[in-house]
Protein backbone atom coordinates (compact mmCIF):
# COMPACT_ATOMS: atom_id res chain seq x y z
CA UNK A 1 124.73 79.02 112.32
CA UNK A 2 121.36 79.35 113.07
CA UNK A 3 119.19 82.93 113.13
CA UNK A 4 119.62 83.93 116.51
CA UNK A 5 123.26 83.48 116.62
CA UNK A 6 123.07 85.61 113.27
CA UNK A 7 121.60 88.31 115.02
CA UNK A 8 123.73 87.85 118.42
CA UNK A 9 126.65 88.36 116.19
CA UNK A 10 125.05 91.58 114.77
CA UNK A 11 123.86 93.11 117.72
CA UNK A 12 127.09 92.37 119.01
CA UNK A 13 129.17 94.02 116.30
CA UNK A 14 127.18 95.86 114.12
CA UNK A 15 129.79 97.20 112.16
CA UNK A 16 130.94 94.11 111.14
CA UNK A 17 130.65 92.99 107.07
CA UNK A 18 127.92 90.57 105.92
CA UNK A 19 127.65 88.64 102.85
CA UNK A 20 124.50 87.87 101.05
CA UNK A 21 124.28 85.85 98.75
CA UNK A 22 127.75 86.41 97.65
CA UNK A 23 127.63 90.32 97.90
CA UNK A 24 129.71 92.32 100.32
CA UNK A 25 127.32 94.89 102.60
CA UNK A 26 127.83 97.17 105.10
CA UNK A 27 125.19 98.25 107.83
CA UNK A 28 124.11 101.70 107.81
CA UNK A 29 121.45 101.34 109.89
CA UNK A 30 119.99 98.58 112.20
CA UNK A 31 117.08 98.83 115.04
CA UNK A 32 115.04 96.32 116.95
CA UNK A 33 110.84 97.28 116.03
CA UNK A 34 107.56 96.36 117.66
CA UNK A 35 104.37 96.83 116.25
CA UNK A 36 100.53 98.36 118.19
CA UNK A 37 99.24 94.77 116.46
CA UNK A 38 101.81 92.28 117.19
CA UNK A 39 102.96 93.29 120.97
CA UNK A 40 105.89 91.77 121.89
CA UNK A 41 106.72 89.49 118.80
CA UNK A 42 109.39 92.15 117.43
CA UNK A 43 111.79 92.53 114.80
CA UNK A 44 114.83 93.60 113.50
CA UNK A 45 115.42 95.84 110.64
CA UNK A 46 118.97 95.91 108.59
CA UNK A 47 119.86 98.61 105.95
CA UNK A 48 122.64 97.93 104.03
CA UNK A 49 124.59 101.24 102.02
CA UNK A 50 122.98 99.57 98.66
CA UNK A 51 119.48 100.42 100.18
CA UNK A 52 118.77 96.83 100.18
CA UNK A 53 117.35 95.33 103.56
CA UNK A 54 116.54 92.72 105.85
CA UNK A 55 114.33 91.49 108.27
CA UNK A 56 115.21 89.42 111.00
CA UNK A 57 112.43 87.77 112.98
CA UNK A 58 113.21 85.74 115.70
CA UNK A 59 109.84 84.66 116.32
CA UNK A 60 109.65 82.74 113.19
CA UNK A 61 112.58 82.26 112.89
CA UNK A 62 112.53 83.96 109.35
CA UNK A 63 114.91 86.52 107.66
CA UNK A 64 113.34 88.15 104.90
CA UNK A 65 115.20 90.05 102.28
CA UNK A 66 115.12 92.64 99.72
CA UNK A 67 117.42 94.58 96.93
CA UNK A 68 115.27 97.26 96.56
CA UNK A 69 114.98 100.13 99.16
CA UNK A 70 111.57 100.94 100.25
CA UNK A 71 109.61 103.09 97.86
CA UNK A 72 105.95 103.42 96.89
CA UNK A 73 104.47 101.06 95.01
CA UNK A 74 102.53 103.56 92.53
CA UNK A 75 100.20 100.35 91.52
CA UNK A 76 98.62 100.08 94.56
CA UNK A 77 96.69 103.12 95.48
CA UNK A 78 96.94 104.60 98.59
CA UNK A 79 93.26 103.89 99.83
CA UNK A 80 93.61 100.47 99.02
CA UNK A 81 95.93 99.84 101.77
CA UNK A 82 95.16 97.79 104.76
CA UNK A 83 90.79 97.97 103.29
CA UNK A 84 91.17 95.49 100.47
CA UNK A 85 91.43 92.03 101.46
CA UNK A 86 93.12 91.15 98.34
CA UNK A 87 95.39 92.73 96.17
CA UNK A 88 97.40 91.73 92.86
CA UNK A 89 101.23 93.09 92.88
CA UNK A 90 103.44 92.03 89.75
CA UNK A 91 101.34 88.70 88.85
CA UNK A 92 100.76 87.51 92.34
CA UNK A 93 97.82 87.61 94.37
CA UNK A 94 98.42 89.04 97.88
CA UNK A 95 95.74 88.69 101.21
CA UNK A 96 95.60 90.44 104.27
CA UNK A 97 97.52 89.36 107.16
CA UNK A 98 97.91 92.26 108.99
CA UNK A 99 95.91 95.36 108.60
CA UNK A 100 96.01 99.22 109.86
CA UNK A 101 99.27 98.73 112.26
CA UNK A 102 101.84 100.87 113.69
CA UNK A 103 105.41 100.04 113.76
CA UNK A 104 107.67 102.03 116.03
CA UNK A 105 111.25 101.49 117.21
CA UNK A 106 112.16 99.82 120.10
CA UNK A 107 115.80 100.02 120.21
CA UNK A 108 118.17 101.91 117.47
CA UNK A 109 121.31 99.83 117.06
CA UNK A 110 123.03 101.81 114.38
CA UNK A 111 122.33 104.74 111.98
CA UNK A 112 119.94 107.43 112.84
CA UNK A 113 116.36 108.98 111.36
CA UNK A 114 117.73 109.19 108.06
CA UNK A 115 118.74 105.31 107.21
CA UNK A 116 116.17 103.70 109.15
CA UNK A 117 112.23 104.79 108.77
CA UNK A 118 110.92 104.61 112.10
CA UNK A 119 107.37 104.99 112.85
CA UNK A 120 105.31 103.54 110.12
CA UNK A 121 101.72 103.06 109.84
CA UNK A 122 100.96 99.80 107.15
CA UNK A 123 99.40 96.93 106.77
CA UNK A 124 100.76 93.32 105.56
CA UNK A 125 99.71 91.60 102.59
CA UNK A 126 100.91 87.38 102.13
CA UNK A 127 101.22 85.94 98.66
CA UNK A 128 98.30 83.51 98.50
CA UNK A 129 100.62 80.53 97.35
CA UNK A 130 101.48 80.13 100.76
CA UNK A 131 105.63 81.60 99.90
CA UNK A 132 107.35 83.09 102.80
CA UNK A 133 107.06 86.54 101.34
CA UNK A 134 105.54 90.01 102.81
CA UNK A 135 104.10 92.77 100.43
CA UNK A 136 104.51 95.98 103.36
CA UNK A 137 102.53 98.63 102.51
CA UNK A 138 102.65 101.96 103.88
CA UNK A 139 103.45 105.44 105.11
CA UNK A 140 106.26 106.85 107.07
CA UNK A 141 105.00 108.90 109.86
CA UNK A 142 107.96 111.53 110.02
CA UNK A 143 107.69 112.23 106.44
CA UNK A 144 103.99 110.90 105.21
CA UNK A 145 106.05 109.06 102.48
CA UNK A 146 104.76 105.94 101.34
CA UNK A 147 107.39 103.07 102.17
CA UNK A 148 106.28 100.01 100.50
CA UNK A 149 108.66 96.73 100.96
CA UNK A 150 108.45 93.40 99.03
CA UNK A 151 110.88 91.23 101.01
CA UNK A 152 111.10 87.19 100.42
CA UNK A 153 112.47 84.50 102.38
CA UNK A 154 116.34 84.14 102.45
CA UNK A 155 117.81 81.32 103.29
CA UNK A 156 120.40 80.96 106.25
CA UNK A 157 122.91 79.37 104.33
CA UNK A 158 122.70 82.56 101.74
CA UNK A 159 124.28 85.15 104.73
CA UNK A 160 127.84 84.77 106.01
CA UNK A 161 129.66 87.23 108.44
């Protein structure tokens, strides 16, 4: 299987069960997202009813993956965000990739305001090392919540449906 027939499959049924890495999830919320910096290279967004999440990019042909639900990051200060060109998060050095954007939603799939954040103003930090890894930083515009993500690469071979 390869990513886009992953997210065919989804977008088809989105109610179906996924596997990742050997745990059971269900979707409780799922949208397609496009971004004021990035134009037409969108996304997709998965919440699982664990919190955890991924991110489907079709683009890159990337998912990206997390187990924890978006939350602030308390050791990165909120005026760091996005005016910092590098930042340390939990040993790792992060640089800017993508500063002072807006995401917004394009398409919701499944779920409502509640399980999927919406509009989001953030910027994008990259480990230095070069790993496929994202270090999201920002606010949800709804709720002026910080929503800060730390999702890594996951492989293909680590989702079944």
């Amino acid at each position: 299987m390869k990513i886009k027939e992953l997210l065919s499959a989804l977008l088809e049924d989105p109610n179906r069960k996924i596997s990742i890495r050997g745990k059971q999830k269900e979707i409780v919320g799922f949208a397609e997202f496009r971004t004021v910096n990035l134009g037409d290279d969108g996304y997709f967004k998965v919440i699982f009813d664990d919190h955890s999440f991924l991110f489907i990019v079709p683009s890159e042909n990337l998912l990206l993956y997390t187990d924890e639900a978006p939350a602030p990051f308390d050791e990165i200060v909120d005026g760091d965000i996005g005016n910092v060109q590098k930042l340390s998060f939990r040993g790792r050095e992060y640089k800017i990739e993508n500063a002072h954007d807006y995401q917004y939603v394009v398409k919701l799939i499944k779920g409502d305001y509640r399980n999927i954040e919406g509009e989001v103003s953030f910027s994008d930090y990259v480990p230095e090392d070069g790993a496929n890894e994202l270090l999201s930083l920002g606010w949800i515009v709804r709720t002026g919540e910080r929503a800060d993500v730390n999702p890594q690469e996951l492989k293909l071979n680590e989702v079944e449906i």
